[in-house]
PDB file of N, CA and C in Angstrom:
ATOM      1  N   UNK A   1     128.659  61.109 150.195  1.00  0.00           N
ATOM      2  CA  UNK A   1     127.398  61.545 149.667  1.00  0.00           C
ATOM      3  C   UNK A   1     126.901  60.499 148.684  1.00  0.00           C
ATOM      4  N   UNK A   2     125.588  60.059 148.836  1.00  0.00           N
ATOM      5  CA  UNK A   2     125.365  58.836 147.904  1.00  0.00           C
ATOM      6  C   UNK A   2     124.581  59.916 146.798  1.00  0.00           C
ATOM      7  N   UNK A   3     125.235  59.378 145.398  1.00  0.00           N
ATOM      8  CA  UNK A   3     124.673  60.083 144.441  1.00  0.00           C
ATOM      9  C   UNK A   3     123.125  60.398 143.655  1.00  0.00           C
ATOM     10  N   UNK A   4     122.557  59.560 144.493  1.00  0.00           N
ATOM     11  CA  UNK A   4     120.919  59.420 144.449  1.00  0.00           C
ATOM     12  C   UNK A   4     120.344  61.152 144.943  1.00  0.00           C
ATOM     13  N   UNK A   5     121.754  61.689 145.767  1.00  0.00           N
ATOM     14  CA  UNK A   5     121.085  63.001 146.407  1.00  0.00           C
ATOM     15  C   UNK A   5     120.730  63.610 145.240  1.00  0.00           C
ATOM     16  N   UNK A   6     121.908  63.422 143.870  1.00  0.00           N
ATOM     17  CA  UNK A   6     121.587  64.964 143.122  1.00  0.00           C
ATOM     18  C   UNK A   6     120.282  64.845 142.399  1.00  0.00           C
ATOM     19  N   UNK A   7     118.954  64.125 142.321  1.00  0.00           N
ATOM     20  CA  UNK A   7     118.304  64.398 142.099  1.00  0.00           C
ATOM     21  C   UNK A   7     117.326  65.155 142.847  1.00  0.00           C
ATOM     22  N   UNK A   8     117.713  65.633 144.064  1.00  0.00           N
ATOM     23  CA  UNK A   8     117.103  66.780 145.229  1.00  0.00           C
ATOM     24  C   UNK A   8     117.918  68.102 145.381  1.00  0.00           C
ATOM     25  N   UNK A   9     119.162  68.073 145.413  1.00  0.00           N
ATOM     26  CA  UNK A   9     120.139  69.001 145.522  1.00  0.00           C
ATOM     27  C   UNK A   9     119.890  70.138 144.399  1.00  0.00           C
ATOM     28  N   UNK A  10     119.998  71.137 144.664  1.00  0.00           N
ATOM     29  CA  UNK A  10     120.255  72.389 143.832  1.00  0.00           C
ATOM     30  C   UNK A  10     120.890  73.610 144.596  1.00  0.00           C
ATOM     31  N   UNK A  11     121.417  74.201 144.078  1.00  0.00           N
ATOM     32  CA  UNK A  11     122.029  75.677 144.609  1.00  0.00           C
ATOM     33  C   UNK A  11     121.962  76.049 145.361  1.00  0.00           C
ATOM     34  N   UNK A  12     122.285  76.597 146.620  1.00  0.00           N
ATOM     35  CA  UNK A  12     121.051  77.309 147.531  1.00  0.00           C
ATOM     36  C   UNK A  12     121.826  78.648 147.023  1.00  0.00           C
ATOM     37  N   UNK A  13     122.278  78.974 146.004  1.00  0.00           N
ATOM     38  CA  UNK A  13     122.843  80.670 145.953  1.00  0.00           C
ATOM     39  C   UNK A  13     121.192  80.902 144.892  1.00  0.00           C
ATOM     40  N   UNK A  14     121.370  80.099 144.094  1.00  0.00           N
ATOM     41  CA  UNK A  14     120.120  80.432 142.724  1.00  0.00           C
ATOM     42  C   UNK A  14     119.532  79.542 142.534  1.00  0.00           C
ATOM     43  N   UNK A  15     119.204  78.276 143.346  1.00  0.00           N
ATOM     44  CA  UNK A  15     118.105  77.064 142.730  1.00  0.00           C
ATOM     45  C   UNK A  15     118.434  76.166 141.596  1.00  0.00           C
ATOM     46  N   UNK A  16     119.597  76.611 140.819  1.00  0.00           N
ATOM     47  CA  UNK A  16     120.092  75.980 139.478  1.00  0.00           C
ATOM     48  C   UNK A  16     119.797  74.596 139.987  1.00  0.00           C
ATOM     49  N   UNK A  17     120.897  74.120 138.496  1.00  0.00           N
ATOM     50  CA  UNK A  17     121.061  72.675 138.744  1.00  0.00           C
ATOM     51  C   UNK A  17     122.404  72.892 139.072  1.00  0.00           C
ATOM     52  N   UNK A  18     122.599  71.647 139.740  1.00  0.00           N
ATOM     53  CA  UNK A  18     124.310  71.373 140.098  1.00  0.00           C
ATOM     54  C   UNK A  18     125.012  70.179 139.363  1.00  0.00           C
ATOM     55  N   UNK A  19     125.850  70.367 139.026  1.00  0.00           N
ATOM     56  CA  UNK A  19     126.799  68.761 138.371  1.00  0.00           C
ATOM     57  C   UNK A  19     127.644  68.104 139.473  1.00  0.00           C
ATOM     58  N   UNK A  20     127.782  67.139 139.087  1.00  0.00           N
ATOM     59  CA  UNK A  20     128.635  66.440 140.333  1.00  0.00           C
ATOM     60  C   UNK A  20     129.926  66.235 139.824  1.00  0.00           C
ATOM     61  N   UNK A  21     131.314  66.347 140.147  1.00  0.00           N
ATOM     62  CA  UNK A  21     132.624  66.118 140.068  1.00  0.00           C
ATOM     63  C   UNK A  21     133.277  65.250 140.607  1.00  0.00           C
ATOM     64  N   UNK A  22     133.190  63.776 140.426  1.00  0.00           N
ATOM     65  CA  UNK A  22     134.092  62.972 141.625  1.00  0.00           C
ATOM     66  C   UNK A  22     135.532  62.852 141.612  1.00  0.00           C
ATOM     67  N   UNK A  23     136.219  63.399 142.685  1.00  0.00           N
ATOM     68  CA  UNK A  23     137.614  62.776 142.830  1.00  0.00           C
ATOM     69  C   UNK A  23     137.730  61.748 143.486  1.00  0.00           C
ATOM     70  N   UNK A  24     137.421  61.126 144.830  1.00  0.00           N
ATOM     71  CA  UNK A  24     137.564  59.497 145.512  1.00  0.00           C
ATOM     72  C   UNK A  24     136.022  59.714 145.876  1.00  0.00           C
ATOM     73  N   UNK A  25     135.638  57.971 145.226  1.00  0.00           N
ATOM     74  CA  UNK A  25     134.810  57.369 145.306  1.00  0.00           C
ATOM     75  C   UNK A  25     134.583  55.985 146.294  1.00  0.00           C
ATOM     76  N   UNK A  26     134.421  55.587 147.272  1.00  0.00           N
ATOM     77  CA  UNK A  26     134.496  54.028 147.746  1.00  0.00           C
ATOM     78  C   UNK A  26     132.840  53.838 148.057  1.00  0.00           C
ATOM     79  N   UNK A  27     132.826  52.102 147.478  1.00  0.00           N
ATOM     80  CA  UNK A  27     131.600  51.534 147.432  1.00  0.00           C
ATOM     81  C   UNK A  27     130.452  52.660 147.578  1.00  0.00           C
ATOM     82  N   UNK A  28     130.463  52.782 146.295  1.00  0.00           N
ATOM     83  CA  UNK A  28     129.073  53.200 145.438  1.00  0.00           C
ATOM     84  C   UNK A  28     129.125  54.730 145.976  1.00  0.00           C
ATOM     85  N   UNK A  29     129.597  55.624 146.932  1.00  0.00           N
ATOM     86  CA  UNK A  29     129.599  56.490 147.802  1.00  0.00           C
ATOM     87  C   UNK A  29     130.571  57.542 147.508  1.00  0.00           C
ATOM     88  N   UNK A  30     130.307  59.216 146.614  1.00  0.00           N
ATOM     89  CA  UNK A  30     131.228  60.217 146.912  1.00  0.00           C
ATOM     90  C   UNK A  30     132.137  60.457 148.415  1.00  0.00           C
ATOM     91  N   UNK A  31     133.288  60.439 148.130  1.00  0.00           N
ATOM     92  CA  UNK A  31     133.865  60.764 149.455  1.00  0.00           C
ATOM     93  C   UNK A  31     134.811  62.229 149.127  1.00  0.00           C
ATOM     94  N   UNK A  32     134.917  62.470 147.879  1.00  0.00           N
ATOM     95  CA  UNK A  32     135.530  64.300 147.730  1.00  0.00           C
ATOM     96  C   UNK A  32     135.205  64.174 146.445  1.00  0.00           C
ATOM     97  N   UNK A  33     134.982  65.635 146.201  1.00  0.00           N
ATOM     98  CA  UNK A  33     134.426  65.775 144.660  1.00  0.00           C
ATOM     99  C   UNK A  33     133.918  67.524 145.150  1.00  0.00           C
ATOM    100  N   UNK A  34     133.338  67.579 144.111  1.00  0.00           N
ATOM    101  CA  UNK A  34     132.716  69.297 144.228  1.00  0.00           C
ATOM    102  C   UNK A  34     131.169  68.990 143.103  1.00  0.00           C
ATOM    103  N   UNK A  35     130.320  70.090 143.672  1.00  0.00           N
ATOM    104  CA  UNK A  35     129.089  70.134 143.320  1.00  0.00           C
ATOM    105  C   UNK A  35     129.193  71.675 142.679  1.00  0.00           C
ATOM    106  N   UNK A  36     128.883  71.516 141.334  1.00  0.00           N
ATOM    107  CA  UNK A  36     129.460  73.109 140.757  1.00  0.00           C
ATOM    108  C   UNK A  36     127.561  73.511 140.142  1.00  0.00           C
ATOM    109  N   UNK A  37     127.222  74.557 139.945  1.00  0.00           N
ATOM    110  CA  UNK A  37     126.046  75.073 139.735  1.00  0.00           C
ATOM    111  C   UNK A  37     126.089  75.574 137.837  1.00  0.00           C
ATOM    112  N   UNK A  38     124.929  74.746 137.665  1.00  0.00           N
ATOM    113  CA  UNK A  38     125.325  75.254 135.849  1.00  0.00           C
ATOM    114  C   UNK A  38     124.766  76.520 135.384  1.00  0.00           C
ATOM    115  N   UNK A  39     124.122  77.575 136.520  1.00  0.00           N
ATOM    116  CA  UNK A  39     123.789  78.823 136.690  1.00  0.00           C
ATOM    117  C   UNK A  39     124.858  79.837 136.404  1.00  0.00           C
ATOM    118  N   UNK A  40     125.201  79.452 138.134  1.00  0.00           N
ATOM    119  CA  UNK A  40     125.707  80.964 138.813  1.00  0.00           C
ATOM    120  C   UNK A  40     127.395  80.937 138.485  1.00  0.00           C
ATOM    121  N   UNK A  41     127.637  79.397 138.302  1.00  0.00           N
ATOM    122  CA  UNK A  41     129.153  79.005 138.578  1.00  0.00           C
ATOM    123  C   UNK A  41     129.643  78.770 139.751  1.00  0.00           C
ATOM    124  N   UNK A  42     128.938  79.107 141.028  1.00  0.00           N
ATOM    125  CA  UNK A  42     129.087  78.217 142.538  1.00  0.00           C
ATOM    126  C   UNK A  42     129.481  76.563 142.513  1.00  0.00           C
ATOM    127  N   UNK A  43     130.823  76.865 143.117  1.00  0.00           N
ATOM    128  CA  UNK A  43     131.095  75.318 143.788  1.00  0.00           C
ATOM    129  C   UNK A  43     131.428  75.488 145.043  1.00  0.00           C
ATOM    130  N   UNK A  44     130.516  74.047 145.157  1.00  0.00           N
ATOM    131  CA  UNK A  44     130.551  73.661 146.255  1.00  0.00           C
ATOM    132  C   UNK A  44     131.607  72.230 146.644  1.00  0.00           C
ATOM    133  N   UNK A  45     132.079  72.509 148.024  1.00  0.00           N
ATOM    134  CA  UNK A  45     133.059  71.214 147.868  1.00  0.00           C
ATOM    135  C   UNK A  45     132.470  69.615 148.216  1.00  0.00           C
ATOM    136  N   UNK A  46     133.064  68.725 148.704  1.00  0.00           N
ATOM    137  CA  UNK A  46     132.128  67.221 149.619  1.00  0.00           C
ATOM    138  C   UNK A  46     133.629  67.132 149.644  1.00  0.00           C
ATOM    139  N   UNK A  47     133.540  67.033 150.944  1.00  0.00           N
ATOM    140  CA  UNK A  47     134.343  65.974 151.646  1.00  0.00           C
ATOM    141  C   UNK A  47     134.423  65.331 152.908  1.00  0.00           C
ATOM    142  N   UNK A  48     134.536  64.215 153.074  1.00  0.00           N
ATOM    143  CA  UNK A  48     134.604  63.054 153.845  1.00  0.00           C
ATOM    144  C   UNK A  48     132.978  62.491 153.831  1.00  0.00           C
ATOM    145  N   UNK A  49     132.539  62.465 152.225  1.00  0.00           N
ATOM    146  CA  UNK A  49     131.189  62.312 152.083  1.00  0.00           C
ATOM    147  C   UNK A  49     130.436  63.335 152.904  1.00  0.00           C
ATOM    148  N   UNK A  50     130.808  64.741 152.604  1.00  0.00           N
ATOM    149  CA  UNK A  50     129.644  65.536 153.180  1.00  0.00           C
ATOM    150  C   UNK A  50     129.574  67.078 152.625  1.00  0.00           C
ATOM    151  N   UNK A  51     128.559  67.349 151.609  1.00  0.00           N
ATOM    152  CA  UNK A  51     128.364  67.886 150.424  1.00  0.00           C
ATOM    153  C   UNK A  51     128.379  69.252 151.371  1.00  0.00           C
ATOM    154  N   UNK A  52     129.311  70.630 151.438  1.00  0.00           N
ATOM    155  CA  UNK A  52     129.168  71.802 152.066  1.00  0.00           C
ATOM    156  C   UNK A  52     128.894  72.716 151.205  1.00  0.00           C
ATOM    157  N   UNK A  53     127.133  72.894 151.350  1.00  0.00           N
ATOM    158  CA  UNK A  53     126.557  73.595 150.525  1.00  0.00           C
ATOM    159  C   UNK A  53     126.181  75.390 151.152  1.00  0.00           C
ATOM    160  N   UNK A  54     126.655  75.541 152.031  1.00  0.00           N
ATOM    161  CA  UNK A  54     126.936  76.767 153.069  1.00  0.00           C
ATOM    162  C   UNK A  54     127.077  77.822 151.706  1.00  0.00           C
ATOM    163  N   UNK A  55     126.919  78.700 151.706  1.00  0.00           N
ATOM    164  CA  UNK A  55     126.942  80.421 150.801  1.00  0.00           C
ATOM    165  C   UNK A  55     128.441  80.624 151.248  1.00  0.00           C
ATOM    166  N   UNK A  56     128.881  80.874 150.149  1.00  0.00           N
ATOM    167  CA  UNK A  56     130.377  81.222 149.883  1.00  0.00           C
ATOM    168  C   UNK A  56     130.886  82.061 151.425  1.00  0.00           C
ATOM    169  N   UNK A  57     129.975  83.426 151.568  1.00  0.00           N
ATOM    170  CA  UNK A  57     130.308  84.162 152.640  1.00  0.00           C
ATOM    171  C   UNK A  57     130.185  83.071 154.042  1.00  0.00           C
ATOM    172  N   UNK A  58     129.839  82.033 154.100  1.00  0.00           N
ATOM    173  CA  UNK A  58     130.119  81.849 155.469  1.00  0.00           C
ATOM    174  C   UNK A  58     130.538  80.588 155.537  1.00  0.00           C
ATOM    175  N   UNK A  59     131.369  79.787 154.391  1.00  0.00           N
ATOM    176  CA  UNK A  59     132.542  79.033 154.707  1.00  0.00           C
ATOM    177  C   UNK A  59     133.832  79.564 155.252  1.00  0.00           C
ATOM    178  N   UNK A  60     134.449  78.713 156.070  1.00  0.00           N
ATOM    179  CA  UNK A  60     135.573  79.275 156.656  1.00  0.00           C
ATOM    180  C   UNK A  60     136.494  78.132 156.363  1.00  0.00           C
TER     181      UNK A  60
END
């Protein structure tokens, strides 16, 4: 996920804002980390650079 997203990204549970968390980073690029909501308390995970912003009920 290139970090330029989080200035578009927000919640889809409540619209908040989200923070970004990086655990591995390569060239310039999130590759796992979590996107947490400074609302609701929703996190969301990213991994293999790909931010899964899906509603709690229908991650599997």
């Amino acid at each position: 996920m290139k970090q330029e997203l989080m200035d578009i990204l927000v919640c889809p549970m409540c619209k908040g804002e989200l923070t970004l968390t990086v655990t591995d980073e390569k060239d310039g690029e999130v590759v796992e980390g979590t996107l947490q909501c400074t609302q609701c308390s929703e996190t969301y995970p990213i991994e293999d650079t790909i931010p899964n912003l899906l509603p709690p009920s229908l991650r599997s």
